[in-house]
N, C-alpha and C. Protein backbone atom coordinates (compact mmCIF):
# COMPACT_ATOMS: atom_id res chain seq x y z
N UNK A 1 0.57 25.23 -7.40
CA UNK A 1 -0.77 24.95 -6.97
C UNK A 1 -1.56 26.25 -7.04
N UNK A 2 -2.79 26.44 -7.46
CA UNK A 2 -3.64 27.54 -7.61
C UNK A 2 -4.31 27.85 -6.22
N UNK A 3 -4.34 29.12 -5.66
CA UNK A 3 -5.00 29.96 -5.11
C UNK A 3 -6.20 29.65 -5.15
N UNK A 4 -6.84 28.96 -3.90
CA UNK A 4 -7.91 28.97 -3.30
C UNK A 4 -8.55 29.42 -2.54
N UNK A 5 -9.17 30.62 -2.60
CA UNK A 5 -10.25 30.73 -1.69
C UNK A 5 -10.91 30.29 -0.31
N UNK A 6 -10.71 31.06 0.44
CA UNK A 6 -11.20 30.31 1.77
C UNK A 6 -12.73 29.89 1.59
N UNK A 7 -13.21 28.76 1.86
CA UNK A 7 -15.08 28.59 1.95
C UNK A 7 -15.38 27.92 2.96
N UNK A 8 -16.57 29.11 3.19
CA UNK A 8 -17.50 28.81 4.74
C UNK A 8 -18.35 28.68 3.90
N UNK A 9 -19.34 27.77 5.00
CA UNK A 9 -21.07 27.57 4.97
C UNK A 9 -21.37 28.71 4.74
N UNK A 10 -22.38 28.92 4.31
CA UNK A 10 -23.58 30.33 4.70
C UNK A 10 -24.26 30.46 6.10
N UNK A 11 -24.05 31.36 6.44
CA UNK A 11 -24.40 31.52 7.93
C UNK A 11 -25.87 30.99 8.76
N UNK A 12 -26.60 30.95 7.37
CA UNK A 12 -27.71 30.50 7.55
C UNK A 12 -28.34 29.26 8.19
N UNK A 13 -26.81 28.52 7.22
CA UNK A 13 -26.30 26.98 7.79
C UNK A 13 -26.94 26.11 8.52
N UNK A 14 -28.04 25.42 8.78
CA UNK A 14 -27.69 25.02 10.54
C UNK A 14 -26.79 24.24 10.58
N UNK A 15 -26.20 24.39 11.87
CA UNK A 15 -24.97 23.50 12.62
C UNK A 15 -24.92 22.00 11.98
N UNK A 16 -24.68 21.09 11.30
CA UNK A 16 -24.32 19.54 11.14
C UNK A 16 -24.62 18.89 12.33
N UNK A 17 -24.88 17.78 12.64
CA UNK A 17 -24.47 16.86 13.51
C UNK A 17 -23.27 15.59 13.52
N UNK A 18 -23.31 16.10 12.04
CA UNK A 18 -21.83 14.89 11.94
C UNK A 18 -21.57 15.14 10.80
N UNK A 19 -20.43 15.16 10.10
CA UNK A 19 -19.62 15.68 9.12
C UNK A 19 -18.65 14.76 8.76
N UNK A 20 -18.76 14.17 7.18
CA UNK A 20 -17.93 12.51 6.64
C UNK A 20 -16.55 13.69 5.95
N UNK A 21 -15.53 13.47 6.05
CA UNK A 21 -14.44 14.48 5.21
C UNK A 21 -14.14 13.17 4.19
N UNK A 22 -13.85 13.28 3.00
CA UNK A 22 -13.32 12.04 2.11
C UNK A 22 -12.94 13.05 1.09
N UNK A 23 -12.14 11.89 0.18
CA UNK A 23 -11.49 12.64 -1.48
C UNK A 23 -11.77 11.58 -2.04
N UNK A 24 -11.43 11.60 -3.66
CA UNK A 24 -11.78 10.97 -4.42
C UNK A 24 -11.15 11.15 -5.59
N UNK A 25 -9.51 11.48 -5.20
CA UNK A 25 -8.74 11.61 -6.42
C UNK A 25 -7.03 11.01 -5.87
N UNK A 26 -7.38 9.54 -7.48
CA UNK A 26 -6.25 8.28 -7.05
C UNK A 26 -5.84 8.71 -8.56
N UNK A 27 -4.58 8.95 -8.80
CA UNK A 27 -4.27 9.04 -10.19
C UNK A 27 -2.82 8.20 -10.06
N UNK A 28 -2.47 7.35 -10.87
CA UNK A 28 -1.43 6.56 -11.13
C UNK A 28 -0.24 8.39 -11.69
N UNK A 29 0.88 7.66 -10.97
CA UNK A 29 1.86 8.83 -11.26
C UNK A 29 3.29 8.24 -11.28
N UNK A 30 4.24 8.67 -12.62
CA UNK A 30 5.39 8.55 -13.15
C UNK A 30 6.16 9.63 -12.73
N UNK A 31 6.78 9.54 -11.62
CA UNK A 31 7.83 10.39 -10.63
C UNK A 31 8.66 10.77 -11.46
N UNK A 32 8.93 10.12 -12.75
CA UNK A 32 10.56 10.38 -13.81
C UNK A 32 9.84 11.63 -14.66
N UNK A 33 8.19 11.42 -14.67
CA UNK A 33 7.82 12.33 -15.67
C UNK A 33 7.22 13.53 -15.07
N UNK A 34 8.21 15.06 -15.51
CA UNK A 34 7.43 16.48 -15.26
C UNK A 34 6.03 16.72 -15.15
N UNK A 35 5.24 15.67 -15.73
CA UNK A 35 4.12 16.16 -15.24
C UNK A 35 3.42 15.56 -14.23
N UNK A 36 3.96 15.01 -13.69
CA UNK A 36 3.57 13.91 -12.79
C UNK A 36 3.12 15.43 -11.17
N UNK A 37 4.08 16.22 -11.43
CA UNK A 37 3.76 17.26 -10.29
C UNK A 37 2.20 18.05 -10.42
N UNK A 38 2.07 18.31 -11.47
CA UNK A 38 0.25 18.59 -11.93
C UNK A 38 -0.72 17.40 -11.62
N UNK A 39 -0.25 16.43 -11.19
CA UNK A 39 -1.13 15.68 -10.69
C UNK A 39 -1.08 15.38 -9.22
N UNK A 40 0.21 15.23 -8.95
CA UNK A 40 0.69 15.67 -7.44
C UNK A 40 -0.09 16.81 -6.73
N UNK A 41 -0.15 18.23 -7.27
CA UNK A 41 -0.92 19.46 -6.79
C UNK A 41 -2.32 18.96 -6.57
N UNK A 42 -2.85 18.38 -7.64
CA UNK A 42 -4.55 18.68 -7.58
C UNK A 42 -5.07 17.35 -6.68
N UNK A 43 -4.01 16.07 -6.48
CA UNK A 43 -4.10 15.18 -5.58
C UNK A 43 -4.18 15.85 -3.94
N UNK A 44 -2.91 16.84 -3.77
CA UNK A 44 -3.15 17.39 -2.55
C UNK A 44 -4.27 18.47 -2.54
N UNK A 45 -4.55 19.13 -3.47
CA UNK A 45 -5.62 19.91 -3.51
C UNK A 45 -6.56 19.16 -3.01
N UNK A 46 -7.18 18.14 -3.31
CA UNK A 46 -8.30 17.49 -3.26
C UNK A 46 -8.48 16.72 -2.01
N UNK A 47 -7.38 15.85 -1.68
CA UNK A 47 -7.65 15.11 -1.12
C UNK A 47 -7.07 15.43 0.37
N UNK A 48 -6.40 16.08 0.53
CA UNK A 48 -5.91 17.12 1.96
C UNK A 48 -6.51 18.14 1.86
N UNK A 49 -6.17 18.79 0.92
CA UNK A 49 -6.85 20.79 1.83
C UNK A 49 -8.23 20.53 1.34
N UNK A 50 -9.13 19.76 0.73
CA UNK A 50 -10.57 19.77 0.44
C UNK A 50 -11.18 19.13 2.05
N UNK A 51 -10.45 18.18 2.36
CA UNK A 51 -11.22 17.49 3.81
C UNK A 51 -10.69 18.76 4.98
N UNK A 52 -9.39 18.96 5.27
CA UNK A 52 -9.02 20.25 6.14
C UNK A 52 -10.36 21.20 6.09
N UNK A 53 -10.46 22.20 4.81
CA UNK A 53 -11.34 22.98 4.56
C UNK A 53 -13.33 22.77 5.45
N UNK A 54 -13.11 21.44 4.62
CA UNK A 54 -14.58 21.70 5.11
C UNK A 54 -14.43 21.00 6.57
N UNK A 55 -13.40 20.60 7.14
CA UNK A 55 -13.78 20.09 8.90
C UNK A 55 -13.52 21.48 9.28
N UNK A 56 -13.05 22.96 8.91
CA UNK A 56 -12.45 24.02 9.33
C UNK A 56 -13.79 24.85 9.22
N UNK A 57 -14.50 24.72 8.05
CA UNK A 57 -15.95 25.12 7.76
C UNK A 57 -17.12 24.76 8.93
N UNK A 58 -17.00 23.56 8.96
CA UNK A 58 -18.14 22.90 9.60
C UNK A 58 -17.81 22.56 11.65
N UNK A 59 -16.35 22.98 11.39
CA UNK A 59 -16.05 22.63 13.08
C UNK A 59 -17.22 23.58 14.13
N UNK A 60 -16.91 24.97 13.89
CA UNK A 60 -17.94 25.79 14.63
C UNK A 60 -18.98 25.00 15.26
N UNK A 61 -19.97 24.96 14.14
CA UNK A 61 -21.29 24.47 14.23
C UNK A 61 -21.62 23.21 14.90
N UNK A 62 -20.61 22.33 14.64
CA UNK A 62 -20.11 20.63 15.30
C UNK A 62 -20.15 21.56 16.86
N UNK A 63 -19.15 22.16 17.27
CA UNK A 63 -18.93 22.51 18.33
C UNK A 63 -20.03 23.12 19.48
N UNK A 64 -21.14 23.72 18.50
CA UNK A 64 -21.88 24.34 19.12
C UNK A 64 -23.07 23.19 19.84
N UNK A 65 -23.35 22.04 18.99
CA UNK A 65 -23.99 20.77 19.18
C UNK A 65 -23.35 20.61 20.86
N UNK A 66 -24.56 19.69 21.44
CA UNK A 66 -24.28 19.06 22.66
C UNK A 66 -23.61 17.85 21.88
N UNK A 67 -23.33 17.39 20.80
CA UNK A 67 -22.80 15.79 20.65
C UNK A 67 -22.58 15.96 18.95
N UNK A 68 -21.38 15.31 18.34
CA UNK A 68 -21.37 15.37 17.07
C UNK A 68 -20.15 14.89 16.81
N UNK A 69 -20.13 14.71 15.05
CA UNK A 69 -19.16 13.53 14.75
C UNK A 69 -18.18 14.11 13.83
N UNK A 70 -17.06 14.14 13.90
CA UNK A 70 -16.19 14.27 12.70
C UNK A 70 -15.37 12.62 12.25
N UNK A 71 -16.01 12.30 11.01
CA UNK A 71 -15.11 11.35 10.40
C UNK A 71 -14.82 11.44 8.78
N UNK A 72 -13.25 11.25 9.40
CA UNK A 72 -12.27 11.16 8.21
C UNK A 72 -12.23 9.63 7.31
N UNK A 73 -11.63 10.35 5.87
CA UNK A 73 -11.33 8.86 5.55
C UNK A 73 -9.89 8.52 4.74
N UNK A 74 -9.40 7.74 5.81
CA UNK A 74 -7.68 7.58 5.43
C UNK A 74 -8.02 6.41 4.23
N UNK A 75 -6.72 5.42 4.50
CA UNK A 75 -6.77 4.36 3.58
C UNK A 75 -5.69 3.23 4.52
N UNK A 76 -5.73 2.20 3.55
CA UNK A 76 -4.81 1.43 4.02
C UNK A 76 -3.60 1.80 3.39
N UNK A 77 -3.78 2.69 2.31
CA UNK A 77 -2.47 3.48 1.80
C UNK A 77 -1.64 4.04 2.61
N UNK A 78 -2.45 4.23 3.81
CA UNK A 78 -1.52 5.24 4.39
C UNK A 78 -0.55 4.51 5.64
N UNK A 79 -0.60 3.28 5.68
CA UNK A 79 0.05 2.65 6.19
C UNK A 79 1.63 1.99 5.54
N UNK A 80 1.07 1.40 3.97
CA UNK A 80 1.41 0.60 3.41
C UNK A 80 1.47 1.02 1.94
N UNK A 81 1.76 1.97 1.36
CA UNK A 81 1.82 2.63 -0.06
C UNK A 81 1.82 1.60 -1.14
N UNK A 82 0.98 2.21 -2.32
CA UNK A 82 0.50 1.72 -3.57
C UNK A 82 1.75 2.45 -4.44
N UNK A 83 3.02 1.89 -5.02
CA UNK A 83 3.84 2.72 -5.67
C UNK A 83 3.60 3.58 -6.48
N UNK A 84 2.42 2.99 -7.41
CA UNK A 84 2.02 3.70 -8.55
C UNK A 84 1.00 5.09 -8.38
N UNK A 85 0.57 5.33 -7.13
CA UNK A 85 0.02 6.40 -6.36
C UNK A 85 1.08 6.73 -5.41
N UNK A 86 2.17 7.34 -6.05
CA UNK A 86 2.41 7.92 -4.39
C UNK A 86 2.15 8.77 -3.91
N UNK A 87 1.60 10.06 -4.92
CA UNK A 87 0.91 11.42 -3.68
C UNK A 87 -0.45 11.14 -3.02
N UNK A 88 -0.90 10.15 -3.99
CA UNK A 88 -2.09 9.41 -3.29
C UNK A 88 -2.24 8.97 -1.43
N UNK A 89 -1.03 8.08 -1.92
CA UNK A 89 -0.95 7.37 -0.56
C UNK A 89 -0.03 8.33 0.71
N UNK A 90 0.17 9.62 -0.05
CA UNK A 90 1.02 10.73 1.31
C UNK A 90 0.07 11.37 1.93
N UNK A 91 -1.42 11.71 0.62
CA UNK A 91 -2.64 12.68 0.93
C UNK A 91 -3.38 11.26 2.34
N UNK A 92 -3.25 10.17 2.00
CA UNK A 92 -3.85 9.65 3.25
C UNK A 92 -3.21 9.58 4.09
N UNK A 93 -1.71 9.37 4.51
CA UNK A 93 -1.23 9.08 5.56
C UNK A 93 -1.17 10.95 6.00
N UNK A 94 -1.60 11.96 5.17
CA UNK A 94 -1.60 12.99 6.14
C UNK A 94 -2.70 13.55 6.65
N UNK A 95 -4.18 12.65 5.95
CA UNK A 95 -5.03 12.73 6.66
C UNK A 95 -5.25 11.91 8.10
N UNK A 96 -4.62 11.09 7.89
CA UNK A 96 -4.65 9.83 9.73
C UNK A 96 -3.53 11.06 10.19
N UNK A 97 -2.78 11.54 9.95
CA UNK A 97 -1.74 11.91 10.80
C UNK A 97 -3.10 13.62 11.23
N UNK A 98 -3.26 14.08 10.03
CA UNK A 98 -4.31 15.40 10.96
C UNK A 98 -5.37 14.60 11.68
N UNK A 99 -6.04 13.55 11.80
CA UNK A 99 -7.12 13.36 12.24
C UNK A 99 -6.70 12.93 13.60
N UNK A 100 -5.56 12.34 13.55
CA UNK A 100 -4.83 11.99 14.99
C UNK A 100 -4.61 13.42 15.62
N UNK A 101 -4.32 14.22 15.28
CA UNK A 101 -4.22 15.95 15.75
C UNK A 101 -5.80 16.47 16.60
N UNK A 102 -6.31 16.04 15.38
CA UNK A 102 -7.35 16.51 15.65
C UNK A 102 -8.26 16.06 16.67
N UNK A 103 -8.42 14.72 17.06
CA UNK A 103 -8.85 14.16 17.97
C UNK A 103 -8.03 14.64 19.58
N UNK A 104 -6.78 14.84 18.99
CA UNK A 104 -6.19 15.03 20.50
C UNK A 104 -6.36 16.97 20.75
N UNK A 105 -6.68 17.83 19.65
CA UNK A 105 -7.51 18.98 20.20
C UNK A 105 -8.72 18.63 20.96
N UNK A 106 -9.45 17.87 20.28
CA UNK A 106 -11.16 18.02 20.46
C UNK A 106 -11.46 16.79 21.32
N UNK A 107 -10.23 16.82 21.92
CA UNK A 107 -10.56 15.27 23.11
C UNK A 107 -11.34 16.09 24.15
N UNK A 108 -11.52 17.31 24.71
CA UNK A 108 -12.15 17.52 26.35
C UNK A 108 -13.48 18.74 25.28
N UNK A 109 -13.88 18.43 24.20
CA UNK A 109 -14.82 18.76 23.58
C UNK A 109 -16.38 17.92 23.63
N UNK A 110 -17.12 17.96 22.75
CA UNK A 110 -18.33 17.32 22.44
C UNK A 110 -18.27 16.56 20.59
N UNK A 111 -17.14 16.63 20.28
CA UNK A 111 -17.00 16.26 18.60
C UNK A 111 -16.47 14.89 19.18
N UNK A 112 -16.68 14.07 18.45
CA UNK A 112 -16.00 12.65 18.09
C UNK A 112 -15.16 12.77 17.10
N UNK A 113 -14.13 12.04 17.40
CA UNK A 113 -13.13 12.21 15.95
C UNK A 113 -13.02 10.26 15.80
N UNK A 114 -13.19 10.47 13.89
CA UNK A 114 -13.60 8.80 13.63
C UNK A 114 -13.02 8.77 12.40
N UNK A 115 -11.71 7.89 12.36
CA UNK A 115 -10.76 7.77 11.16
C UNK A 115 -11.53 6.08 10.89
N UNK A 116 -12.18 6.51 9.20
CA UNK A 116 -11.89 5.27 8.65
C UNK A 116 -11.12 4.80 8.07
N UNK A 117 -10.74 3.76 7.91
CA UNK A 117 -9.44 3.34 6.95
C UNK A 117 -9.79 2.56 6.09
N UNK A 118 -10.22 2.65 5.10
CA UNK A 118 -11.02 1.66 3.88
C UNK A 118 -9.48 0.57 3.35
N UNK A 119 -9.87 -0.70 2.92
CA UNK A 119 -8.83 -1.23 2.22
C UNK A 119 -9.50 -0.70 0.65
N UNK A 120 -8.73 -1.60 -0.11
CA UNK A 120 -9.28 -1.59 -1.97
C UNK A 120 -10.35 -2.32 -1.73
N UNK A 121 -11.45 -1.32 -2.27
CA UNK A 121 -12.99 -1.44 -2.41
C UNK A 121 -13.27 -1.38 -3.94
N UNK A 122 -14.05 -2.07 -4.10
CA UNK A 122 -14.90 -1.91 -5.55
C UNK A 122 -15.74 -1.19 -5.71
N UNK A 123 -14.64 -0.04 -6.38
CA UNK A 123 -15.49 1.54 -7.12
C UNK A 123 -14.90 1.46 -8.29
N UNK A 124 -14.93 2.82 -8.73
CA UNK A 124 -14.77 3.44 -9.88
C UNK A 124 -13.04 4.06 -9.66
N UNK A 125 -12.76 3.83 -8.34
CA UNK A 125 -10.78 4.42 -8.14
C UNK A 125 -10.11 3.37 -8.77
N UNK A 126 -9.62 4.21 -9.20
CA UNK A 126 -8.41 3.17 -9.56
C UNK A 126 -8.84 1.92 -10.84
N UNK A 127 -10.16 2.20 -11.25
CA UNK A 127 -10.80 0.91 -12.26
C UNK A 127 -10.83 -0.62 -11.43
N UNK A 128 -11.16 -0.54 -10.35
CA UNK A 128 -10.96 -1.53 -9.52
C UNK A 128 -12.86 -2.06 -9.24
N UNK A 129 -13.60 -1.40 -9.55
CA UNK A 129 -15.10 -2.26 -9.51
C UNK A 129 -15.09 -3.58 -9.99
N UNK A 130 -14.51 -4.04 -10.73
CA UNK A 130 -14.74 -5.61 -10.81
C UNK A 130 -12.90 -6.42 -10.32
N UNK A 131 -12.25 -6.25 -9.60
CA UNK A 131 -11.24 -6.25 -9.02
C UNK A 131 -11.42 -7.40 -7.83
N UNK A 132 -10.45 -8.52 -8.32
CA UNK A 132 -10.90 -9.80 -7.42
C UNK A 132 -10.09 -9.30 -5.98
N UNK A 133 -9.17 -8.36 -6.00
CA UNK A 133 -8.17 -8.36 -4.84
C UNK A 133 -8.88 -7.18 -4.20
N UNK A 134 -9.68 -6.45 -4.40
CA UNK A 134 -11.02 -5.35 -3.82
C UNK A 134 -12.08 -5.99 -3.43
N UNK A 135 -12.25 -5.34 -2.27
CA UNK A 135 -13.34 -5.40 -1.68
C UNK A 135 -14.73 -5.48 -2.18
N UNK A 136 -15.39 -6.02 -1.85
CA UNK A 136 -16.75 -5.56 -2.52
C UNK A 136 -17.67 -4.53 -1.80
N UNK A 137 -17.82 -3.93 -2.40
CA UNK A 137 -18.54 -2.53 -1.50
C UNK A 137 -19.31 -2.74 -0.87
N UNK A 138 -20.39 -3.53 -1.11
CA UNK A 138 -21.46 -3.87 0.06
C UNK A 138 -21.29 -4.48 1.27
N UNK A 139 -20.32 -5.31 0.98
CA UNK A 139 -19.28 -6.23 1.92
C UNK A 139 -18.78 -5.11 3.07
N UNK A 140 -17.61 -4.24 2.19
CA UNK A 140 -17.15 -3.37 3.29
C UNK A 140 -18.43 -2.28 3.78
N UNK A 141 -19.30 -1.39 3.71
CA UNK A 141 -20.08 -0.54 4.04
C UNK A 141 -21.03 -1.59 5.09
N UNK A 142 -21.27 -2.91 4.88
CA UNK A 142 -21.81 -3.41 5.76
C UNK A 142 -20.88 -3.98 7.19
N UNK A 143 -19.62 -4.25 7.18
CA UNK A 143 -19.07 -4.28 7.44
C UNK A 143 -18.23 -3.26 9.03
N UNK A 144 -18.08 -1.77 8.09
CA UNK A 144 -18.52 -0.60 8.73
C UNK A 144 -19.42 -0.36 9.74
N UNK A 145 -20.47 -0.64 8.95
CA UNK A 145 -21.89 -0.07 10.38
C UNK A 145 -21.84 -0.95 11.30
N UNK A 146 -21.85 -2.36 11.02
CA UNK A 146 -21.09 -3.11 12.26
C UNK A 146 -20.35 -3.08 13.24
N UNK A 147 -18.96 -2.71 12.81
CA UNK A 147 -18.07 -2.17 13.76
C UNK A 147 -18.54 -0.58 14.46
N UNK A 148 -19.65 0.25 13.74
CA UNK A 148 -19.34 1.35 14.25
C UNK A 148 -21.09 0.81 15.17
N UNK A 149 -21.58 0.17 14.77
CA UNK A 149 -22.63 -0.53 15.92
C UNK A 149 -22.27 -1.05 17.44
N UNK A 150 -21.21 -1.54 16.86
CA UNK A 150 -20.64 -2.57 18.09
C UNK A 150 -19.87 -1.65 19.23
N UNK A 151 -19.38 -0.50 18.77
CA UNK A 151 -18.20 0.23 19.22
C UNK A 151 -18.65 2.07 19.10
N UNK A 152 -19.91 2.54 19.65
CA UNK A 152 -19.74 4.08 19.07
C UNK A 152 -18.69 5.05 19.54
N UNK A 153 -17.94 4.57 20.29
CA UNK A 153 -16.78 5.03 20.64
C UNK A 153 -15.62 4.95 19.97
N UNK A 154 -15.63 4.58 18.83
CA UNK A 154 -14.47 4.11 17.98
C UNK A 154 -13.83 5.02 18.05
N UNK A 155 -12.08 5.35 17.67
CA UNK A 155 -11.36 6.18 17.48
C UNK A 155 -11.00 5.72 15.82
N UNK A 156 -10.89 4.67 15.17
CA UNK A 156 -10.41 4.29 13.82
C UNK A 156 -11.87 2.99 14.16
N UNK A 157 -12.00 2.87 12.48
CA UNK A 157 -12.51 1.79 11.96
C UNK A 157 -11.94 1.25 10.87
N UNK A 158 -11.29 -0.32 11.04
CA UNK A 158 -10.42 -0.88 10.23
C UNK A 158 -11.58 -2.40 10.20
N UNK A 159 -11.85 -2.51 9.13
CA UNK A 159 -12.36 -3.87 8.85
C UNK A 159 -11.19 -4.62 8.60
N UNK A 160 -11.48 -5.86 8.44
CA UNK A 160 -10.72 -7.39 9.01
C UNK A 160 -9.87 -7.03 7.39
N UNK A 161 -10.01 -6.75 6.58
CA UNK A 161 -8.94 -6.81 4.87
C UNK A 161 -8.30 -5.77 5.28
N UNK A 162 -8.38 -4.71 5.68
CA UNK A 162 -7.44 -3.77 6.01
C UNK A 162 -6.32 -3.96 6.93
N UNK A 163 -6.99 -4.67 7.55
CA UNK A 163 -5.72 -5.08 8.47
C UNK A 163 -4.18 -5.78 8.14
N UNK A 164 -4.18 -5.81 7.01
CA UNK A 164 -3.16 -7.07 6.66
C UNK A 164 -2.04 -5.58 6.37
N UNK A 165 -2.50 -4.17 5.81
CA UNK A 165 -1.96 -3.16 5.39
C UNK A 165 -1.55 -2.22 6.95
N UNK A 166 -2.75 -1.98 7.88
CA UNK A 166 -2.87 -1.12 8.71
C UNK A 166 -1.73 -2.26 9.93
N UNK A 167 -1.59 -3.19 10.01
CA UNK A 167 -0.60 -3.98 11.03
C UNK A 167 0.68 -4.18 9.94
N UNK A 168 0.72 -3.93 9.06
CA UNK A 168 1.92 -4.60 8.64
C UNK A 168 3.78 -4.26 9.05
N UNK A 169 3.52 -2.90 9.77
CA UNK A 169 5.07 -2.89 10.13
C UNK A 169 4.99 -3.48 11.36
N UNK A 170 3.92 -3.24 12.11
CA UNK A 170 3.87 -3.73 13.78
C UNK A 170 4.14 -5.44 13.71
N UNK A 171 4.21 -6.08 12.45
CA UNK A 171 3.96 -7.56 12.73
C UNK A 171 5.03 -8.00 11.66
N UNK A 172 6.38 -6.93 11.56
CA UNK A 172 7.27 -7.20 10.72
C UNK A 172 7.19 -7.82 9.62
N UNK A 173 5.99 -7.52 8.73
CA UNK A 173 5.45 -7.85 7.01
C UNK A 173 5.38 -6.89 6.25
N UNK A 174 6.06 -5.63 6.65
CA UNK A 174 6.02 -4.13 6.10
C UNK A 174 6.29 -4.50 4.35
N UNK A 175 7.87 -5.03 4.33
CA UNK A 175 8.16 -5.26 3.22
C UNK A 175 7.49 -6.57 2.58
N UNK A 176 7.12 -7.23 2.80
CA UNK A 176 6.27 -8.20 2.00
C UNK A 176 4.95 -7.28 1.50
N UNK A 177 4.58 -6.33 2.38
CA UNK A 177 2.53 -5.74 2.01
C UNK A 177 3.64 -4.95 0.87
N UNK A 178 4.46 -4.03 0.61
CA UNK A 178 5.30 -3.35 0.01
C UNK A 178 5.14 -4.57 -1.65
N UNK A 179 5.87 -5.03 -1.26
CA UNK A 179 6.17 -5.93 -2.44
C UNK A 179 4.92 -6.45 -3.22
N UNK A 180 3.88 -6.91 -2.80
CA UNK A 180 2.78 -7.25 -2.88
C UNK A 180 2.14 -6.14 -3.69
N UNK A 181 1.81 -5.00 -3.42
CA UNK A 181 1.55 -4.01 -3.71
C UNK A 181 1.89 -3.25 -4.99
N UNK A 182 3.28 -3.57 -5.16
CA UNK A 182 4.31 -2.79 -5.93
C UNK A 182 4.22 -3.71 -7.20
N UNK A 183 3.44 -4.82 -7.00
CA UNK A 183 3.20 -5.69 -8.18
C UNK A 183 1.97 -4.75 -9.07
N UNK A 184 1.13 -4.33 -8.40
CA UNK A 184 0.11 -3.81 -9.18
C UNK A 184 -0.10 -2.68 -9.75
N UNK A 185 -0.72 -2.30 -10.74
CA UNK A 185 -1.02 -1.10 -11.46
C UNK A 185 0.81 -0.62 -11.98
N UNK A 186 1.47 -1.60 -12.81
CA UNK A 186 2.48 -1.12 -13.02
C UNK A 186 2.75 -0.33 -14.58
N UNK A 187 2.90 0.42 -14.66
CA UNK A 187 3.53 0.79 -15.72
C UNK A 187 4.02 0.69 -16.67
């Protein structure tokens, strides 16, 4: 993995009032094949130490606020893994696992800590925008402000499709969401 640079704001900055951390790198990966680790690196590059970085950048300033928001964005990956992504689905389950950290630092603080957990949405990841088993984006983002309307106290926001991924070991269907899953984007 290449040597990165620490990056702060410019001091100039003003403070945020709320700060979204997300990634945006899903690459299908062949574990048998050597290069599969060059995609592994720039997956964790991106999608862990890019959200770390800038909540590490922007915490200060959050802190200095009488009130402010940090939200992350996991997946339902990170419950329930997509085979054909698997550094994919480790970079989310280690973002819920830091954001769970992180909330329990900044619990007797003024930051909110707010894990979303998106299911498969219709974007451009994964070639999934016209994807009958994805979400439709307007669907979920409306969806979202709802729950985070209803609830500004949220600790996670899981819309009702995510759930079938984010409950599935608690409701002994681990290996069925597994199987289900392991059907798609195969190789």
């Amino acid at each position: 993995m290449s040597e990165s640079p620490s990056w702060r704001a410019p001091a100039s900055t003003p403070p945020p009032r709320c700060t979204k951390s997300s990634s945006r790198n899903c690459s299908p990966e062949d574990l048998r094949d050597p290069a599969s680790l060059d995609v592994a690196e720039r997956t964790v590059e991106v999608n862990l130490l890019g959200p770390i970085r800038l909540i590490n950048a922007f915490l200060p300033g959050l802190l200095a606020r009488p009130a402010a928001t940090v939200m992350t964005v996991s997946s339902g990956l990170a419950y329930v893994p997509l085979p054909a992504t698997p550094t994919y689905n480790a970079t989310k389950a280690a973002i819920h696992s830091f954001t769970e950290s992180l909330r329990v630092q900044l619990s007797k603080s003024n930051v909110q800590v707010i894990e979303l957990v998106p299911p498969a949405t219709r974007t451009t990841l994964m070639k999934q925008q016209n994807s009958d088993v994805a979400m439709p984006l307007d669907d979920f983002l409306d969806e979202v402000m709802s729950l985070l309307e209803a609830d500004p106290e949220a600790e996670q926001i899981l819309v009702e499709r995510v759930k079938w991924q984010r409950n599935a070991e608690a409701e002994g269907r681990y290996a069925d969401v597994l199987n289900v899953l392991s059907g798609r984007y195969r190789s």
